[in-house]
PDB file of N, CA and C in Angstrom:
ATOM      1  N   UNK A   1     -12.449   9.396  20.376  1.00  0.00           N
ATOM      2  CA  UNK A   1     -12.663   9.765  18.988  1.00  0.00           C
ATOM      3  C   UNK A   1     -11.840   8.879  18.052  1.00  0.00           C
ATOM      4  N   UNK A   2     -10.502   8.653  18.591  1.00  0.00           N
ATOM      5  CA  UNK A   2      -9.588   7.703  17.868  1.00  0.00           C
ATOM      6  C   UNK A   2     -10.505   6.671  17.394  1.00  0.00           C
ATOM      7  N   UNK A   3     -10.966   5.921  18.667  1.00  0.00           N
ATOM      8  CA  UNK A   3     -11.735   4.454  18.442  1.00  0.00           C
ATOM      9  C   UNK A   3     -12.624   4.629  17.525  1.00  0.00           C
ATOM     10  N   UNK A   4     -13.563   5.631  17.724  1.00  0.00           N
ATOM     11  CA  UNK A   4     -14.604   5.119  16.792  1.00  0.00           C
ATOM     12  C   UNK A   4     -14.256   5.589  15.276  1.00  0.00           C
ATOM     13  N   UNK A   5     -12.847   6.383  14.963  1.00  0.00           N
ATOM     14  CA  UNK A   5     -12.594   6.586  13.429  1.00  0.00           C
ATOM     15  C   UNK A   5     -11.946   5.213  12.818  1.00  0.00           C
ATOM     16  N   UNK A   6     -11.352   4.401  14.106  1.00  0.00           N
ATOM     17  CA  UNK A   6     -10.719   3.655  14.016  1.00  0.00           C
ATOM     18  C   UNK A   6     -12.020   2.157  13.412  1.00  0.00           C
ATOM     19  N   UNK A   7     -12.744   1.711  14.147  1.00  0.00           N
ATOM     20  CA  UNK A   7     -13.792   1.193  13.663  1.00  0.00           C
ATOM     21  C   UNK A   7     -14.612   1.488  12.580  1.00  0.00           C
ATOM     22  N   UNK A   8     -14.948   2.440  12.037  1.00  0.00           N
ATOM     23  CA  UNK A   8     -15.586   2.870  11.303  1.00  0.00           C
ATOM     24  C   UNK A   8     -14.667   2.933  10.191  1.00  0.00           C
ATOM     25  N   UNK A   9     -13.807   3.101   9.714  1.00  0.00           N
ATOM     26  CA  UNK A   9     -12.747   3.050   8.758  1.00  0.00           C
ATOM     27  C   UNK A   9     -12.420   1.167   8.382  1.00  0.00           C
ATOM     28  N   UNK A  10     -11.851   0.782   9.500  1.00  0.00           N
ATOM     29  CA  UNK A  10     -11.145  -0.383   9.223  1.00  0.00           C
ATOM     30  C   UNK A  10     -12.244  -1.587   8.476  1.00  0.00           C
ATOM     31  N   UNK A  11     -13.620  -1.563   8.619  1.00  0.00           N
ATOM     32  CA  UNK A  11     -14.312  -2.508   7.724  1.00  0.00           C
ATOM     33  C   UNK A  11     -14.459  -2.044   6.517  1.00  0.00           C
ATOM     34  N   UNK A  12     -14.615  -0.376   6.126  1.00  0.00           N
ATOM     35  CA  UNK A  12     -14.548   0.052   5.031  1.00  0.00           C
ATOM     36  C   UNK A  12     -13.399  -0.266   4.246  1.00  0.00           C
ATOM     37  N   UNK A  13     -12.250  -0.482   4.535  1.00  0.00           N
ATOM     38  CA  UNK A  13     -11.045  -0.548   3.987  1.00  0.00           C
ATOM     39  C   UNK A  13     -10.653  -2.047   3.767  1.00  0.00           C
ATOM     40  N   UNK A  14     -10.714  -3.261   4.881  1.00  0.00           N
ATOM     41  CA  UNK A  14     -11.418  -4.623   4.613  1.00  0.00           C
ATOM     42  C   UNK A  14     -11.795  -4.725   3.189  1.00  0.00           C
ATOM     43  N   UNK A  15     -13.036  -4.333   3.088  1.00  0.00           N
ATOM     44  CA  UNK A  15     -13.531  -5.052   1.717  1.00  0.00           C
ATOM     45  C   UNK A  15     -12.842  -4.328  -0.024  1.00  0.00           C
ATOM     46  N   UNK A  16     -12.396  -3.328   0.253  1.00  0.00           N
ATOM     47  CA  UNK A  16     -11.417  -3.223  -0.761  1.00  0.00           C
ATOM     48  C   UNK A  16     -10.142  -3.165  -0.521  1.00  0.00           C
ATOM     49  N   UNK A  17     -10.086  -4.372   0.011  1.00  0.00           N
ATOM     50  CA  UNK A  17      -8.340  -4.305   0.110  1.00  0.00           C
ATOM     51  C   UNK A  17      -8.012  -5.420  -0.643  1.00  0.00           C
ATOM     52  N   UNK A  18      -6.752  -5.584  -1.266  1.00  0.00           N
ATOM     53  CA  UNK A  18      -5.985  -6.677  -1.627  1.00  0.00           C
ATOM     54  C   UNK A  18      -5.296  -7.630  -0.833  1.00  0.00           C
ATOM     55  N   UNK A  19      -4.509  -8.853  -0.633  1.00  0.00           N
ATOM     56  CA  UNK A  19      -3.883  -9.455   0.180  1.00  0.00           C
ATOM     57  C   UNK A  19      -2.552  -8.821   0.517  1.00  0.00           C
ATOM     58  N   UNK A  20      -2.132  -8.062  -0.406  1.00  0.00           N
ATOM     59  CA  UNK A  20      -0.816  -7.709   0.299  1.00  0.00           C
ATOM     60  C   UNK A  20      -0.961  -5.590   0.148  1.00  0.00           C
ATOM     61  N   UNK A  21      -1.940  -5.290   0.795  1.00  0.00           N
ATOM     62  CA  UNK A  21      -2.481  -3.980   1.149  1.00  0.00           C
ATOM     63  C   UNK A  21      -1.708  -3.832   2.239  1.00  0.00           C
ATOM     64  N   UNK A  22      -1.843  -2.580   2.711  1.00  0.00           N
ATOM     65  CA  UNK A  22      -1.864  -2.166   4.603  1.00  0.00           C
ATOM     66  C   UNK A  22      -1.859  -1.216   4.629  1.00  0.00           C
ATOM     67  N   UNK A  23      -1.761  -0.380   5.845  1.00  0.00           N
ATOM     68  CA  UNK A  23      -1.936   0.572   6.700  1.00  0.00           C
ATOM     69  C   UNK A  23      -1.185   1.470   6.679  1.00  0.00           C
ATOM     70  N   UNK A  24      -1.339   3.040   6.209  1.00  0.00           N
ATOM     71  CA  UNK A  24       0.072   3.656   5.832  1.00  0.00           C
ATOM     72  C   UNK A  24      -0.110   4.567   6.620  1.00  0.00           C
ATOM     73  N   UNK A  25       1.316   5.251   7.005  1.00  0.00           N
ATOM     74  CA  UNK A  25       1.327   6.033   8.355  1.00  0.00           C
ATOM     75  C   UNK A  25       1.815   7.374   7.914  1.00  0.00           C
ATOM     76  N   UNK A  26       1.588   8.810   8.027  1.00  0.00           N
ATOM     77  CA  UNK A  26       1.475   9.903   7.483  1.00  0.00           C
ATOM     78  C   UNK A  26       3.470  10.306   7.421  1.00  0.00           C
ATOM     79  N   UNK A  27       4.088   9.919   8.328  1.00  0.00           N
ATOM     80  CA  UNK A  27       5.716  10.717   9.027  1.00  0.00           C
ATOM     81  C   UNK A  27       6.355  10.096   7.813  1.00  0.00           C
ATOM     82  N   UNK A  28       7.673  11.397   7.469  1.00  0.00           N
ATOM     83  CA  UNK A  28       8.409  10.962   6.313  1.00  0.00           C
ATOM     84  C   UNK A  28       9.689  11.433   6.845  1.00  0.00           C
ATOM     85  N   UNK A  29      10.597  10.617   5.979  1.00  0.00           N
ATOM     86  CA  UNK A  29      11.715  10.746   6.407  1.00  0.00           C
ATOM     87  C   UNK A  29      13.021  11.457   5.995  1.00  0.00           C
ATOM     88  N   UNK A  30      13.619  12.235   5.754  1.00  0.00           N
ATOM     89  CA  UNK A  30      13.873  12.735   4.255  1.00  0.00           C
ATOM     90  C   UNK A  30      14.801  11.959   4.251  1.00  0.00           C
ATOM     91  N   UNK A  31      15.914  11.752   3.007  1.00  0.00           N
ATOM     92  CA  UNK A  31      17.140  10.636   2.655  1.00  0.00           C
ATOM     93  C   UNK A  31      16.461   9.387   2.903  1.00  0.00           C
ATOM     94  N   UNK A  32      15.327   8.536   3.347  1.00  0.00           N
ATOM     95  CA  UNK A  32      15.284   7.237   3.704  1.00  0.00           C
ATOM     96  C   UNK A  32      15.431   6.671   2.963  1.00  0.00           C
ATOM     97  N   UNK A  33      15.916   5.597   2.149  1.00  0.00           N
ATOM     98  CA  UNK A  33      16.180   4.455   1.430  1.00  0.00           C
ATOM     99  C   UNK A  33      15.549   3.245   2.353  1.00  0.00           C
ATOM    100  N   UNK A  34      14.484   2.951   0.742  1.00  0.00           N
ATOM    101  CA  UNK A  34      13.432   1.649   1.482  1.00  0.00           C
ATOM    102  C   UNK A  34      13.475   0.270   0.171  1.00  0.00           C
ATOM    103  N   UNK A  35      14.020  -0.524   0.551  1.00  0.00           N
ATOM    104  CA  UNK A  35      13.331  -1.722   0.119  1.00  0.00           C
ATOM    105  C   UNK A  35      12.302  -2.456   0.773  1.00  0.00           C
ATOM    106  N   UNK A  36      11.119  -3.016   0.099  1.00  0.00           N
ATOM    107  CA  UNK A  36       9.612  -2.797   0.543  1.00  0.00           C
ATOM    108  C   UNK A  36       9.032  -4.169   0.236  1.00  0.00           C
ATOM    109  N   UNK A  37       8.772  -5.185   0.784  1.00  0.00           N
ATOM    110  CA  UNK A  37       8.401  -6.719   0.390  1.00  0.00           C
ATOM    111  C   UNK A  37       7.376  -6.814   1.170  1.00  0.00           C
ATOM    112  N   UNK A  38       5.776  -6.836   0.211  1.00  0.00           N
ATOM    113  CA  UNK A  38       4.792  -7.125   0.827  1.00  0.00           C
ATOM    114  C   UNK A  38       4.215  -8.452   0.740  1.00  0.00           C
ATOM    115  N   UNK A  39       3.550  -9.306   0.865  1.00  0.00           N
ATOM    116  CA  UNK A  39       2.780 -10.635   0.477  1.00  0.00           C
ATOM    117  C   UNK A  39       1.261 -10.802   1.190  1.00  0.00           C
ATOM    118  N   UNK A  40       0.519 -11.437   1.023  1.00  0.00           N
ATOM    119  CA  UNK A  40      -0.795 -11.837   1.245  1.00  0.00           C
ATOM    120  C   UNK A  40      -1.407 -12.908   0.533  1.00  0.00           C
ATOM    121  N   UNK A  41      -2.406 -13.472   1.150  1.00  0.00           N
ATOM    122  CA  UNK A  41      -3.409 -14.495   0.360  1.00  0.00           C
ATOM    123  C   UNK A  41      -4.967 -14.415   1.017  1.00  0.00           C
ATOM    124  N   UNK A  42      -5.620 -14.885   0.393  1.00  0.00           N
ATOM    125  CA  UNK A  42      -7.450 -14.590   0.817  1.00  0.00           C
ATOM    126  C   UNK A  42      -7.479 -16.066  -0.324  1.00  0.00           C
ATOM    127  N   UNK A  43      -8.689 -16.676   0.863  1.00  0.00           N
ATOM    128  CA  UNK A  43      -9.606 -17.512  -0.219  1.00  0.00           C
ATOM    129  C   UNK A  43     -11.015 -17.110  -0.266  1.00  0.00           C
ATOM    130  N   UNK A  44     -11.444 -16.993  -1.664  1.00  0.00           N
ATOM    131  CA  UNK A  44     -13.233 -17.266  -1.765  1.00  0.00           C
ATOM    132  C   UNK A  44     -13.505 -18.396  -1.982  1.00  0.00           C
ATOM    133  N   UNK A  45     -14.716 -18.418  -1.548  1.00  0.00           N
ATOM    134  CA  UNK A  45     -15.627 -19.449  -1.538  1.00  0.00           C
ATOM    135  C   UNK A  45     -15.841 -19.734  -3.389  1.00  0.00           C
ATOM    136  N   UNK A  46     -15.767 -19.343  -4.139  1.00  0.00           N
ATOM    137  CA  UNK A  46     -16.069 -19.707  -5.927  1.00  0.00           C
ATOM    138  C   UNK A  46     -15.070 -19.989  -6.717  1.00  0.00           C
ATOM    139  N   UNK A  47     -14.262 -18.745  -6.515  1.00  0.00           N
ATOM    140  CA  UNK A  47     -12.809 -18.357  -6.904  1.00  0.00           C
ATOM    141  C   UNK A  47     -11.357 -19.224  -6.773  1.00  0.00           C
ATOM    142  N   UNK A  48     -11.576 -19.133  -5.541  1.00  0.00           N
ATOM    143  CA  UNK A  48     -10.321 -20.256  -4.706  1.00  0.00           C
ATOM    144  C   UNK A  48      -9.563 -19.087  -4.446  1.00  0.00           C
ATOM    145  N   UNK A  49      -8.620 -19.958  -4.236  1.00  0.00           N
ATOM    146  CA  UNK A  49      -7.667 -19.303  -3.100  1.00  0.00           C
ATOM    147  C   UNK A  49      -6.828 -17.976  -4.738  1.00  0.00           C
ATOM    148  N   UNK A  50      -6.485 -16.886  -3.887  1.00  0.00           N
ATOM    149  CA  UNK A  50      -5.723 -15.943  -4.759  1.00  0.00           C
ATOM    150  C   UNK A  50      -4.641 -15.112  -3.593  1.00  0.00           C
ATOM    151  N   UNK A  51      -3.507 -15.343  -4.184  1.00  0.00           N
ATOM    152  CA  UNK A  51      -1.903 -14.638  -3.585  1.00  0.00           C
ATOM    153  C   UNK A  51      -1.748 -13.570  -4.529  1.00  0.00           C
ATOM    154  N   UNK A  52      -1.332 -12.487  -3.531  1.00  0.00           N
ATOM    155  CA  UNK A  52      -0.654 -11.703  -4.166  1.00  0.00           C
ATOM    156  C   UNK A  52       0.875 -10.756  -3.646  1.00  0.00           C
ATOM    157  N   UNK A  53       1.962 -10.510  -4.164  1.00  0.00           N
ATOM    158  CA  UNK A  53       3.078  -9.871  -3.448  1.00  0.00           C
ATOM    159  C   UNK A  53       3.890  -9.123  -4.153  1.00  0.00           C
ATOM    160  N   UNK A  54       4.119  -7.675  -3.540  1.00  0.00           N
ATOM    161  CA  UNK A  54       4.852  -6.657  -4.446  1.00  0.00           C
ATOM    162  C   UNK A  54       6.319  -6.350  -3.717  1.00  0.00           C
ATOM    163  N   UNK A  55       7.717  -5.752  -4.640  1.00  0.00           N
ATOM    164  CA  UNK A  55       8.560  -5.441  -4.018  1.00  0.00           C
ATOM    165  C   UNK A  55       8.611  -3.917  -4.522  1.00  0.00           C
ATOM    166  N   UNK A  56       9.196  -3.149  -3.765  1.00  0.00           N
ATOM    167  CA  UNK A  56       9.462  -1.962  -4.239  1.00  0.00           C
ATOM    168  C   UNK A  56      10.243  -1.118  -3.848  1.00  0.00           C
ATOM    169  N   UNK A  57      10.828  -0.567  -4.529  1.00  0.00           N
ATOM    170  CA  UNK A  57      11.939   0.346  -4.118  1.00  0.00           C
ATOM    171  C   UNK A  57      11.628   1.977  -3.363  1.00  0.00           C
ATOM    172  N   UNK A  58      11.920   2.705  -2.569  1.00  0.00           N
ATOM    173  CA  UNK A  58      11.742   3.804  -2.232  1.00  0.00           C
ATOM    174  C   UNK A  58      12.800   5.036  -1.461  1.00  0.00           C
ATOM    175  N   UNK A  59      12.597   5.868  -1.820  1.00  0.00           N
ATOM    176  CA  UNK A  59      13.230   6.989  -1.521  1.00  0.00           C
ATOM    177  C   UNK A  59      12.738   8.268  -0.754  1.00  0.00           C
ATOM    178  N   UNK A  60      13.061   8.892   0.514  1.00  0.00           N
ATOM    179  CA  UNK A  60      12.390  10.056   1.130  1.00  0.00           C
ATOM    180  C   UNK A  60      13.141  11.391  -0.076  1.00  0.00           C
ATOM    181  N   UNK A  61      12.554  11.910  -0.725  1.00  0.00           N
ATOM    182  CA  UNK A  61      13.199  13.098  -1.742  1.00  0.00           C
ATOM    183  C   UNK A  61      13.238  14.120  -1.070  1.00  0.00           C
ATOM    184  N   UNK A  62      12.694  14.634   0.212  1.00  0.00           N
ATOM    185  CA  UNK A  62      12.697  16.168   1.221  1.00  0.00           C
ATOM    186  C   UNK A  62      11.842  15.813   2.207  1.00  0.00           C
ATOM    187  N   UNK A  63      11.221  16.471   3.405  1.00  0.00           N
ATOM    188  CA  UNK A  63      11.151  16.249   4.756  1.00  0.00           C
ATOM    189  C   UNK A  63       9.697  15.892   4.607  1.00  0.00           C
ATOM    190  N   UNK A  64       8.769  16.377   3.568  1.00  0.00           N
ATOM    191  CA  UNK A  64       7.508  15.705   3.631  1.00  0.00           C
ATOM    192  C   UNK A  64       7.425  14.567   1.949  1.00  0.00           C
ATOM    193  N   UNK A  65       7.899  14.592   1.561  1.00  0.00           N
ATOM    194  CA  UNK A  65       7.465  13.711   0.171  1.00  0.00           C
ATOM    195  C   UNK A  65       8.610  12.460   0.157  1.00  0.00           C
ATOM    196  N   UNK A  66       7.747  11.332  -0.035  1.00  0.00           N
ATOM    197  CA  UNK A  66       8.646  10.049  -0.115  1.00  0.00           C
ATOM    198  C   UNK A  66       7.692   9.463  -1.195  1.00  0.00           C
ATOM    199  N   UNK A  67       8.550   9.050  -2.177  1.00  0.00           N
ATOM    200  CA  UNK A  67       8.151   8.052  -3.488  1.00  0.00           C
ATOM    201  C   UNK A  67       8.848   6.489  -3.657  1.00  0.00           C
ATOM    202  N   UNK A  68       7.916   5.783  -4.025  1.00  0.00           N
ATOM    203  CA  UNK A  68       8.442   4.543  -4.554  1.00  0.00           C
ATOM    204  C   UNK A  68       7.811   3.820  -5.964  1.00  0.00           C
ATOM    205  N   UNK A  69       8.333   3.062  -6.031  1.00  0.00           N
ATOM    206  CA  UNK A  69       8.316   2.500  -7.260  1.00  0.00           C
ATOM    207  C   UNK A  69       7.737   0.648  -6.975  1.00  0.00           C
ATOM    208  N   UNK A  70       6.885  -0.165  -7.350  1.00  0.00           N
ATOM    209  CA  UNK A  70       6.424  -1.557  -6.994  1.00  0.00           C
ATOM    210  C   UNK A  70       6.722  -2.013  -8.192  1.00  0.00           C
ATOM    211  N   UNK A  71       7.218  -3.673  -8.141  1.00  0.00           N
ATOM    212  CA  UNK A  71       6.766  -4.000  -9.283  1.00  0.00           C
ATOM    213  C   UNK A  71       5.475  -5.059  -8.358  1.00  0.00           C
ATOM    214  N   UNK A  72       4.339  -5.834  -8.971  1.00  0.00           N
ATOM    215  CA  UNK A  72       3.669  -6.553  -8.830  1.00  0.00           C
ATOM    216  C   UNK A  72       2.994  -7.844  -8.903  1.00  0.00           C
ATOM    217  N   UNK A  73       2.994  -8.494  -8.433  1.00  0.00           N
ATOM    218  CA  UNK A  73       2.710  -9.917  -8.700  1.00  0.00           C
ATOM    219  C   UNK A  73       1.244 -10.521  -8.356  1.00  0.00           C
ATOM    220  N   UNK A  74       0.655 -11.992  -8.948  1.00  0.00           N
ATOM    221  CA  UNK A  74      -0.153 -12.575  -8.207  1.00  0.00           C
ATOM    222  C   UNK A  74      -0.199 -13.785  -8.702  1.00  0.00           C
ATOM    223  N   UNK A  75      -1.069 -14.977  -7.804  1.00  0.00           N
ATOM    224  CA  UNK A  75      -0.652 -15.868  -7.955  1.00  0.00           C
ATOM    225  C   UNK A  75      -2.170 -16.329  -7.809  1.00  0.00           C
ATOM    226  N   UNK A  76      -2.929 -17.186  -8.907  1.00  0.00           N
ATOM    227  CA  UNK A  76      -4.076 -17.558  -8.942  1.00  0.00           C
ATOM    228  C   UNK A  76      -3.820 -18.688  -9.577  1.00  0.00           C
ATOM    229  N   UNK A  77      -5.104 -20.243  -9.000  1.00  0.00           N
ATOM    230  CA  UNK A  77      -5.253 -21.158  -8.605  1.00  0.00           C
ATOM    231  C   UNK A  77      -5.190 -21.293 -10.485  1.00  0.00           C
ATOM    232  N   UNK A  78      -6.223 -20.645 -11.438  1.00  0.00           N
ATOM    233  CA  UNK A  78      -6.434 -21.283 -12.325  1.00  0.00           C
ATOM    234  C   UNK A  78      -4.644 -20.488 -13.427  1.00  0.00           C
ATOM    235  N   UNK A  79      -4.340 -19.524 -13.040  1.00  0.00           N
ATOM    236  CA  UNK A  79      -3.326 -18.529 -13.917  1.00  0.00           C
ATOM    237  C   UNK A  79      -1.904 -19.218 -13.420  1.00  0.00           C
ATOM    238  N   UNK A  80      -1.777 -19.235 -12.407  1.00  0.00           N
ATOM    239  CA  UNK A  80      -0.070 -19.180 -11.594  1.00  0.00           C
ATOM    240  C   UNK A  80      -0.173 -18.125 -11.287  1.00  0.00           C
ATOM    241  N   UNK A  81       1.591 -18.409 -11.094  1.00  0.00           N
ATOM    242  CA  UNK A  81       1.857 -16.777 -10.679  1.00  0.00           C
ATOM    243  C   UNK A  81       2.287 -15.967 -12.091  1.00  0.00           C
ATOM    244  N   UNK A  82       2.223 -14.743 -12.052  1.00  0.00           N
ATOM    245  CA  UNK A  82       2.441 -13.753 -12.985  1.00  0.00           C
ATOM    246  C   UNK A  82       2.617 -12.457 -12.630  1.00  0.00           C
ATOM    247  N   UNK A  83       3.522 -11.579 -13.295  1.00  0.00           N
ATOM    248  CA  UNK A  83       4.226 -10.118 -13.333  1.00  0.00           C
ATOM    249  C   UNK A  83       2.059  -9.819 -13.139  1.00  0.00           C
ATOM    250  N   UNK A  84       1.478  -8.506 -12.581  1.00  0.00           N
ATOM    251  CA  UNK A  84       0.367  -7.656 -12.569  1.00  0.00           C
ATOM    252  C   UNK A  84       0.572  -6.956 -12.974  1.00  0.00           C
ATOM    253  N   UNK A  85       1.557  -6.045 -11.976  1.00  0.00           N
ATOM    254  CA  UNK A  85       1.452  -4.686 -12.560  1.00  0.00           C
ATOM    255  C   UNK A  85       2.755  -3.880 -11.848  1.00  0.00           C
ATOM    256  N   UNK A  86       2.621  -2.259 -12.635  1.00  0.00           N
ATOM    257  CA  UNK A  86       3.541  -1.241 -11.743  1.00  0.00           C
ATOM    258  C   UNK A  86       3.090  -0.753 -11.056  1.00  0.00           C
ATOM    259  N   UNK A  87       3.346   0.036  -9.985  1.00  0.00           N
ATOM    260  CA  UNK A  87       3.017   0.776  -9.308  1.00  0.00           C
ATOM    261  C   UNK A  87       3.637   1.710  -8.918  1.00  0.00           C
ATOM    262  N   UNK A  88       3.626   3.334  -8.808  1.00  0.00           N
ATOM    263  CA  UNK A  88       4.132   4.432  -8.509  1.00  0.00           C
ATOM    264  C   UNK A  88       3.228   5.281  -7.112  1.00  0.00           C
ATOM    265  N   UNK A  89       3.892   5.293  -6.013  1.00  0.00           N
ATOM    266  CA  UNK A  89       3.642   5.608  -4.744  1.00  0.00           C
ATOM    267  C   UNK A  89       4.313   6.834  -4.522  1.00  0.00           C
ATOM    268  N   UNK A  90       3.806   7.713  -3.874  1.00  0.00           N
ATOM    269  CA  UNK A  90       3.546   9.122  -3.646  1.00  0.00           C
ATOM    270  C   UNK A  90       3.263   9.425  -2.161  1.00  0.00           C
ATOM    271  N   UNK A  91       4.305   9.706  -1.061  1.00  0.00           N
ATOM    272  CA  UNK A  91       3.200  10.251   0.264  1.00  0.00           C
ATOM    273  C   UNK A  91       3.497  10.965   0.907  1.00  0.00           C
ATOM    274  N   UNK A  92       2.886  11.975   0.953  1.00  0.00           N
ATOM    275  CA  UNK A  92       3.297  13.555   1.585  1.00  0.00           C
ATOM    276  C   UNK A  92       2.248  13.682   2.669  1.00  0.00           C
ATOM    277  N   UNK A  93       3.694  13.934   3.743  1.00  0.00           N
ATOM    278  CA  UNK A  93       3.191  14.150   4.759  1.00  0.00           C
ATOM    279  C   UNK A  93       2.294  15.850   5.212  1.00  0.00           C
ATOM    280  N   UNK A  94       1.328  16.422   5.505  1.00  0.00           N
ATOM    281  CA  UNK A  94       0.822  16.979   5.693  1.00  0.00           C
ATOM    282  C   UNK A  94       1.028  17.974   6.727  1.00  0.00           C
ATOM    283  N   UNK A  95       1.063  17.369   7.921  1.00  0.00           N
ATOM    284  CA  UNK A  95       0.834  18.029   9.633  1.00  0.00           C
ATOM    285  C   UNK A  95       2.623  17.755  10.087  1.00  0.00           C
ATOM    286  N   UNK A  96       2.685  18.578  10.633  1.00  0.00           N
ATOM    287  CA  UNK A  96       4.447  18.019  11.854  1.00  0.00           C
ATOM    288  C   UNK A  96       3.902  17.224  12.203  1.00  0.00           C
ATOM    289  N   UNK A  97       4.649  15.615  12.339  1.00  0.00           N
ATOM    290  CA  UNK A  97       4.295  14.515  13.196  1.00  0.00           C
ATOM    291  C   UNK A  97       4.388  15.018  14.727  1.00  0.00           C
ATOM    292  N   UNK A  98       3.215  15.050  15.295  1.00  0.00           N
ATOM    293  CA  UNK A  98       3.865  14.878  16.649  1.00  0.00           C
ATOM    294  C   UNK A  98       2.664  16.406  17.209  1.00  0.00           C
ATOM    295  N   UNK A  99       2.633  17.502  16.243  1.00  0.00           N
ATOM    296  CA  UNK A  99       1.964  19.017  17.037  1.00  0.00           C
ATOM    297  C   UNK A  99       0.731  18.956  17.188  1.00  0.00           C
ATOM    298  N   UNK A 100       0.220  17.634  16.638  1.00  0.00           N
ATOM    299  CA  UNK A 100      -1.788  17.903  16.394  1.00  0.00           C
ATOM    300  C   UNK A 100      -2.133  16.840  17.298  1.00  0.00           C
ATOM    301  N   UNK A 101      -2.876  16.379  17.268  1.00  0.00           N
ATOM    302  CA  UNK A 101      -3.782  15.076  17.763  1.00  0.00           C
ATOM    303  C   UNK A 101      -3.761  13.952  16.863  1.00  0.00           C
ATOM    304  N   UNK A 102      -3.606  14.208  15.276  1.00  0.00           N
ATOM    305  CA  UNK A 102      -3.420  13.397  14.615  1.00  0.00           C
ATOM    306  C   UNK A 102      -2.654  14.358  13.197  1.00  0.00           C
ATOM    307  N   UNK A 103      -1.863  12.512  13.346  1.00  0.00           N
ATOM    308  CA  UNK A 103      -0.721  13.028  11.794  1.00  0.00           C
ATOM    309  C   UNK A 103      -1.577  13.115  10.591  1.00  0.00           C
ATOM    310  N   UNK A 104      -1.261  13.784   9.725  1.00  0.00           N
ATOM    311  CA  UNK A 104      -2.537  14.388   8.664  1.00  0.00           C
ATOM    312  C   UNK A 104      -1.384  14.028   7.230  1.00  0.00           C
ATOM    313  N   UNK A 105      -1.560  13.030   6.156  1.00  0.00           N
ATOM    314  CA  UNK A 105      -1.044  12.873   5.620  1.00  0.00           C
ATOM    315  C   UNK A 105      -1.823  12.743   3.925  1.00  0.00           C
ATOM    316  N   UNK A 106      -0.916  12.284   2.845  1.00  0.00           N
ATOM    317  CA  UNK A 106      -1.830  12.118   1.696  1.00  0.00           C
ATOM    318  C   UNK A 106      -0.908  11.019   1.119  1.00  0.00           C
ATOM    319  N   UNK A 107      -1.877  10.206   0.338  1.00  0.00           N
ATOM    320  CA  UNK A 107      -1.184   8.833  -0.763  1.00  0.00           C
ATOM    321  C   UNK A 107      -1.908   9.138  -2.036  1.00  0.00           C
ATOM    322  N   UNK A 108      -0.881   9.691  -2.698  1.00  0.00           N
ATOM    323  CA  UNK A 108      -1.031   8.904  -4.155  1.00  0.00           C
ATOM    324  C   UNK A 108      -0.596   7.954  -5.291  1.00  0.00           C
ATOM    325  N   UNK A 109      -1.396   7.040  -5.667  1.00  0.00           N
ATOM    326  CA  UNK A 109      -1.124   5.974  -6.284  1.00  0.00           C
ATOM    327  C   UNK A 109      -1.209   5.885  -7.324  1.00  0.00           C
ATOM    328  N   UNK A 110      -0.528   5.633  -8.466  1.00  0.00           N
ATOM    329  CA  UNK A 110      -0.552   5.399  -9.702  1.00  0.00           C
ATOM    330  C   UNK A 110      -0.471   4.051 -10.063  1.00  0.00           C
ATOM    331  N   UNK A 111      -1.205   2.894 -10.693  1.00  0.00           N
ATOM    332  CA  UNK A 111      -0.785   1.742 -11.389  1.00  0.00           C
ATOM    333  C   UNK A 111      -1.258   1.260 -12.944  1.00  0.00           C
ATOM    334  N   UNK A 112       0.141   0.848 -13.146  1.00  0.00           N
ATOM    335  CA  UNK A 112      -0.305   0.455 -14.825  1.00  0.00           C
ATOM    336  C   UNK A 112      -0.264  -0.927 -14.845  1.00  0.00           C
ATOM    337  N   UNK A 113      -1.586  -1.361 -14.969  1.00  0.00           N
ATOM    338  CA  UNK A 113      -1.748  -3.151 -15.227  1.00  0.00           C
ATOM    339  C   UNK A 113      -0.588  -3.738 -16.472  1.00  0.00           C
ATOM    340  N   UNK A 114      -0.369  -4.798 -16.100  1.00  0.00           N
ATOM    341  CA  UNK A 114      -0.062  -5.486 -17.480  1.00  0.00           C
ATOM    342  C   UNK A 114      -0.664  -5.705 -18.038  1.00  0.00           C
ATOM    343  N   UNK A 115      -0.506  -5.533 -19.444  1.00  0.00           N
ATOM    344  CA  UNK A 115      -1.473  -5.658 -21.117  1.00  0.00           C
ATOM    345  C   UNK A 115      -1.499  -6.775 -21.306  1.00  0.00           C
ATOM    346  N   UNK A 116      -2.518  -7.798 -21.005  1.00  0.00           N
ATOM    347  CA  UNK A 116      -2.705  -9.120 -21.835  1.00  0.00           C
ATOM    348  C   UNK A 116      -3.548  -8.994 -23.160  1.00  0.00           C
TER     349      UNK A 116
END
């Protein structure tokens, strides 16, 4: 059952993803202190090549809720690089890691573009 949620998910998530996206895992930690450095790049075929990379700060606040804070970047062929955006991260864990078959978790995301 894993496999095929596992397939069936991962091309859906592919085409809206960003270069510096990934895979988030439901278990929280409480007290954790996170500094968070993501990066990526993708080229199109019209577009050209586009980078993008966020840092962010984070904190476990109690045994299921951990928040962070991004700032955002990207880096395009015709722009440079430039500040994007904020981002406010949210993820509460759901299920005890470990009692089910699968960890059952939630993300919420908040981002405020930069105003050009």
């Amino acid at each position: 059952m894993a496999c095929a949620v596992f397939f069936v998910i991962i091309p859906l998530t592919t085409a809206a993803g960003e270069p510096n996206d990934y895979v988030f895992l439901p278990p929280v930690s409480y007290g954790e202190r996170e500094i968070d450095f993501k990066v990526g790049t993708w080229k199109q075929p019209v577009e050209g090549r586009t980078s993008a990379a966020s840092v962010g700060f984070g904190y476990g606040v109690t045994q299921r809720w951990f928040t962070e804070i991004y700032g955002k970047f990207e880096h395009t062929d015709d722009r440079g690089t430039h500040f994007d955006a904020w981002e406010w991260e949210n993820k509460l864990q759901l299920t005890e890691s470990g009692w089910y078959p699968i960890d059952a978790g939630l993300i919420l995301e908040i981002e405020k573009p930069k105003q050009e």
